[in-house]
Protein backbone atom coordinates (compact mmCIF):
# COMPACT_ATOMS: atom_id res chain seq x y z
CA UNK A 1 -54.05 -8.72 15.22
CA UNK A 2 -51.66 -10.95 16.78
CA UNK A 3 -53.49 -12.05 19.53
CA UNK A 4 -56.50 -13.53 17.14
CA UNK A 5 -53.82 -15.91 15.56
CA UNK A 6 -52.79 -19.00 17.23
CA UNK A 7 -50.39 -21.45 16.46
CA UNK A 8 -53.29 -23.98 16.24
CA UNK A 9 -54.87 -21.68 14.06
CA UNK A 10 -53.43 -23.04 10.25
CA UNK A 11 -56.33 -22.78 7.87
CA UNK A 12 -55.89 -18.73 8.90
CA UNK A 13 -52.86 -19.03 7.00
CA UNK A 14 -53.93 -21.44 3.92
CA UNK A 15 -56.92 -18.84 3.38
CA UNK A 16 -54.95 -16.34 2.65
CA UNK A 17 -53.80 -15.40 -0.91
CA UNK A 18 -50.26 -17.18 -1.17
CA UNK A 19 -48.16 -13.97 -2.26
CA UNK A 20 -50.25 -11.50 0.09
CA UNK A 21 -47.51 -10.23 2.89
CA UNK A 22 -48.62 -10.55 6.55
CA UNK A 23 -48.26 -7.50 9.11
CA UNK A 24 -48.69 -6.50 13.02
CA UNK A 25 -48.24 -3.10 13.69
CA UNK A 26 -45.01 -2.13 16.00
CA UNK A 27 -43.42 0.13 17.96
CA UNK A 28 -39.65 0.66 17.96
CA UNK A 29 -38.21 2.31 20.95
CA UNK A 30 -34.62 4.32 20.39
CA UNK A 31 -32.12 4.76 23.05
CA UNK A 32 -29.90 7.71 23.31
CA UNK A 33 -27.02 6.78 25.35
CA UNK A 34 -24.23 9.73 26.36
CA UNK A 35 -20.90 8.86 25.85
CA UNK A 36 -17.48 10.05 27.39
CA UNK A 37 -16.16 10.42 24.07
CA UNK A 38 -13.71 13.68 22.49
CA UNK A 39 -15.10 13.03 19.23
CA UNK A 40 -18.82 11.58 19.67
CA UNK A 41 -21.17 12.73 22.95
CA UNK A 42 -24.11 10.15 22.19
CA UNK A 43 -24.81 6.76 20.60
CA UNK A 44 -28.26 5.60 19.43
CA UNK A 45 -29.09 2.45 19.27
CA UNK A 46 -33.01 0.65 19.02
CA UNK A 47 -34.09 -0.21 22.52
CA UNK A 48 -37.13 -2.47 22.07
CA UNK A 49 -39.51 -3.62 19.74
CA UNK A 50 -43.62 -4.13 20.89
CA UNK A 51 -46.46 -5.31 18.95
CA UNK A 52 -48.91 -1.47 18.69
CA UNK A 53 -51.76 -1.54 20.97
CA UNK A 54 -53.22 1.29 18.66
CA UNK A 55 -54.43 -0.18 15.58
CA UNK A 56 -54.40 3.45 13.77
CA UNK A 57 -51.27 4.49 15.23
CA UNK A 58 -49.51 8.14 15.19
CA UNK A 59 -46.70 8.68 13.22
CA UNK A 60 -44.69 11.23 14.91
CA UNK A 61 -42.43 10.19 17.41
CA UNK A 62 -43.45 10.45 21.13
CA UNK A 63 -40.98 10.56 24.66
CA UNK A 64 -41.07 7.09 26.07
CA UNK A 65 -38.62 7.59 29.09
CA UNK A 66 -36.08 10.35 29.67
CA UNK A 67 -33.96 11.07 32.58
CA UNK A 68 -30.53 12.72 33.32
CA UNK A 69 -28.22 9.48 31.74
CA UNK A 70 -30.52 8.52 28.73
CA UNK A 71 -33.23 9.31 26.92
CA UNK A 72 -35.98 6.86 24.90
CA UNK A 73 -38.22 7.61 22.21
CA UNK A 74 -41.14 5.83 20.93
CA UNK A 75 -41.73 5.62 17.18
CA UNK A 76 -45.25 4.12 16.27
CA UNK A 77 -46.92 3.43 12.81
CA UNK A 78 -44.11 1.19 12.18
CA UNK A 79 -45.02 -2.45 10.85
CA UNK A 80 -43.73 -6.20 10.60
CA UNK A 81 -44.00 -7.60 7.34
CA UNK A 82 -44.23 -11.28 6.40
CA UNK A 83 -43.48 -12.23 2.94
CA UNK A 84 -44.23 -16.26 1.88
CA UNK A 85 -40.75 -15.54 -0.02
CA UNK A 86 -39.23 -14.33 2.68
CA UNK A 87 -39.77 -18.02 4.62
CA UNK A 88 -36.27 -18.95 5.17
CA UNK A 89 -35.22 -15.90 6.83
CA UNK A 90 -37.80 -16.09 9.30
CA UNK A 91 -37.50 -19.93 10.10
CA UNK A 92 -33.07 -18.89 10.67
CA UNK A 93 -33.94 -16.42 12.61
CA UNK A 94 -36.58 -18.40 15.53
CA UNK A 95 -34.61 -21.53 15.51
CA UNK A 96 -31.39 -19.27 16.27
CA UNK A 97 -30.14 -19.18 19.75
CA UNK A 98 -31.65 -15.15 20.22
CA UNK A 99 -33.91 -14.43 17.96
CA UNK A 100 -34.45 -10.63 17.24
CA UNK A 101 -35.80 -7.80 15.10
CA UNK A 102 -33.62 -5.96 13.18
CA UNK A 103 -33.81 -2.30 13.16
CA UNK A 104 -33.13 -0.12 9.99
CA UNK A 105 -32.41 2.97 10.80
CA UNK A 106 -31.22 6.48 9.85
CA UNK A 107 -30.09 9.78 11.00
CA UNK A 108 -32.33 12.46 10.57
CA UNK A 109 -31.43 15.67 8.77
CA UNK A 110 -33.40 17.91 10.81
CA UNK A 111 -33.20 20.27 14.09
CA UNK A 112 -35.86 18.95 15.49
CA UNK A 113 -35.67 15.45 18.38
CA UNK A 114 -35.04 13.14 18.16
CA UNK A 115 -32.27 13.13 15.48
CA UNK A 116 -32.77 9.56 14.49
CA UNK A 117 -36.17 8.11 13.06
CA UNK A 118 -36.58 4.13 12.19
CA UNK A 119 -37.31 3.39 8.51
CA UNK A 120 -37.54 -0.57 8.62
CA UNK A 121 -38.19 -3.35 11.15
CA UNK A 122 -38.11 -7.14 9.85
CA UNK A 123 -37.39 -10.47 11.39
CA UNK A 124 -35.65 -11.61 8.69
CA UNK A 125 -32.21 -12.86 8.40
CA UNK A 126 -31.47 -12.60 4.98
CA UNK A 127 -33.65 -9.59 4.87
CA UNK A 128 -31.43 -7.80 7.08
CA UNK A 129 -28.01 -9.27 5.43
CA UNK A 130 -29.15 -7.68 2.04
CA UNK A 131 -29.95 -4.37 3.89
CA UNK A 132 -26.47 -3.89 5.46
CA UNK A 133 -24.68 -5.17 2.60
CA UNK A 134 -26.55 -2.35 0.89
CA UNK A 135 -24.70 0.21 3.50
CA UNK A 136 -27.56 0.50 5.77
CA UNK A 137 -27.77 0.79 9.72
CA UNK A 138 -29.29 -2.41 10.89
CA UNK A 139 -29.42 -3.66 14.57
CA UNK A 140 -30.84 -6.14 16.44
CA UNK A 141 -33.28 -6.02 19.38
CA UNK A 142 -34.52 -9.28 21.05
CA UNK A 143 -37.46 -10.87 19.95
CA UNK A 144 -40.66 -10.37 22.20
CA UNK A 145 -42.66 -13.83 22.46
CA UNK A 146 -45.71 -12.25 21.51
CA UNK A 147 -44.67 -11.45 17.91
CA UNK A 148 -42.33 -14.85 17.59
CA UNK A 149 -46.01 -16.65 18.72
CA UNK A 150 -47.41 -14.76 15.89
CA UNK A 151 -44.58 -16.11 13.27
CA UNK A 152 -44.44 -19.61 13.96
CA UNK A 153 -47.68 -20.88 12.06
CA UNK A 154 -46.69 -18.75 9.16
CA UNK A 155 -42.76 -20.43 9.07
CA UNK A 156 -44.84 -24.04 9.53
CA UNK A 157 -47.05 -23.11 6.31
CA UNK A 158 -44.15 -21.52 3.70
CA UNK A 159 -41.45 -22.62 4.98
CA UNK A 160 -40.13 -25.91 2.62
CA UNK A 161 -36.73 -26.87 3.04
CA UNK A 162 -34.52 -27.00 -0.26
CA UNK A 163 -33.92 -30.67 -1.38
CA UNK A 164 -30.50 -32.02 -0.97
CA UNK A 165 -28.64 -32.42 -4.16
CA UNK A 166 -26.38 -35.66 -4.10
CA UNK A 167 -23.02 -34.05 -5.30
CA UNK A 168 -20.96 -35.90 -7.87
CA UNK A 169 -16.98 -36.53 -7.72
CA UNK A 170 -14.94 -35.46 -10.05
CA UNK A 171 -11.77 -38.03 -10.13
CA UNK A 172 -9.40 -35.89 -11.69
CA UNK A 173 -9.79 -33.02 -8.73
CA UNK A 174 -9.24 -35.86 -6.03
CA UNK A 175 -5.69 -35.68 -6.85
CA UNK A 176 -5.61 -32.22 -6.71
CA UNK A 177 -4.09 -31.43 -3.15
CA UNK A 178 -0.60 -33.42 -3.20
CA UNK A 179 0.71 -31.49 -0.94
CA UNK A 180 -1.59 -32.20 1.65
CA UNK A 181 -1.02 -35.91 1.27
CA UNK A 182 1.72 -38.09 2.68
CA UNK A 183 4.31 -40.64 0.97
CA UNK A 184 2.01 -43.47 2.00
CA UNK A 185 -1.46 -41.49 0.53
CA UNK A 186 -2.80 -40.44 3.62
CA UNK A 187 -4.14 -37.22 4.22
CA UNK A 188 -2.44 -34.90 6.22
């Protein structure tokens, strides 16, 4: 799906209904890294993020790589989500200096591998602030162009800056701070 929509491509995005959420199908690939550790042998941690090349894509998780010093899995069936709501986040996170995905994920309860499965992936900011204040594991992976391409025409169309507000002074808190002045009224 992300290939048929360009950046040049805007009346895609004012066709749509305004509240209807956007997706692309992902991938998310975890990393099992082995650790030297007394208390913990292994750390997982998301690998990489791709845009699905199977539009009706399995959900159980399949070996991406594995070899003697780490192991990757590939979870598919995953998807990106992008609410008009949700415009902010998405504008802070592709003018930031990496932009990424952020990875919710859990342990899982069973015997079976891998032990951890991927419940979320969204490329918002403030999405993923309100999930880890929540007590969630969220991590980042970097961005792939392909999906940021696929982002930027809908930040252009919902994405309106709040207004400035012109802030009035209160005189009676300008004297607030007399410590921080000197003798002659200068600041500090």
């Amino acid at each position: 799906m992300y290939d048929q929509l360009r950046a040049s491509d805007a009346t895609f995005w004012s066709r749509r209904m305004p509240m209807q959420p956007v997706r692309i199908n992902v991938d998310i690939v975890m990393e099992r890294v082995p650790l030297a550790n007394r208390w913990v042998s292994e750390v997982w941690r998301p690998f990489a993020v791709t845009p699905s090349t199977d539009a009706l894509a399995v959900t159980a998780a399949s070996p991406c790589m594995v070899d003697a010093s780490e192991s990757r899995w590939s979870f598919p069936g995953l998807s990106l989500e992008l609410h008009p709501t949700e415009a902010e986040g998405y504008f802070l996170n592709l003018t930031s200096p990496a932009p990424c995905v952020f990875v919710m994920w859990r342990m899982s309860e069973g015997e079976a591998p891998p032990p951890v499965h991927p419940v979320l992936a969204t490329v918002s900011y403030n999405e993923a602030g309100r999930l880890m204040d929540g007590g969630e594991r969220v991590d980042s992976v970097a961005l792939p162009a392909a999906i940021a391409d696929w982002m930027r025409p809908f930040v252009a169309t919902h994405y309106k800056p709040e207004p400035r507000k012109k802030v009035k002074r209160n005189p009676l808190a300008e004297n607030e701070f007399v410590r921080d002045r000197r003798d002659d009224g200068t600041r500090r």
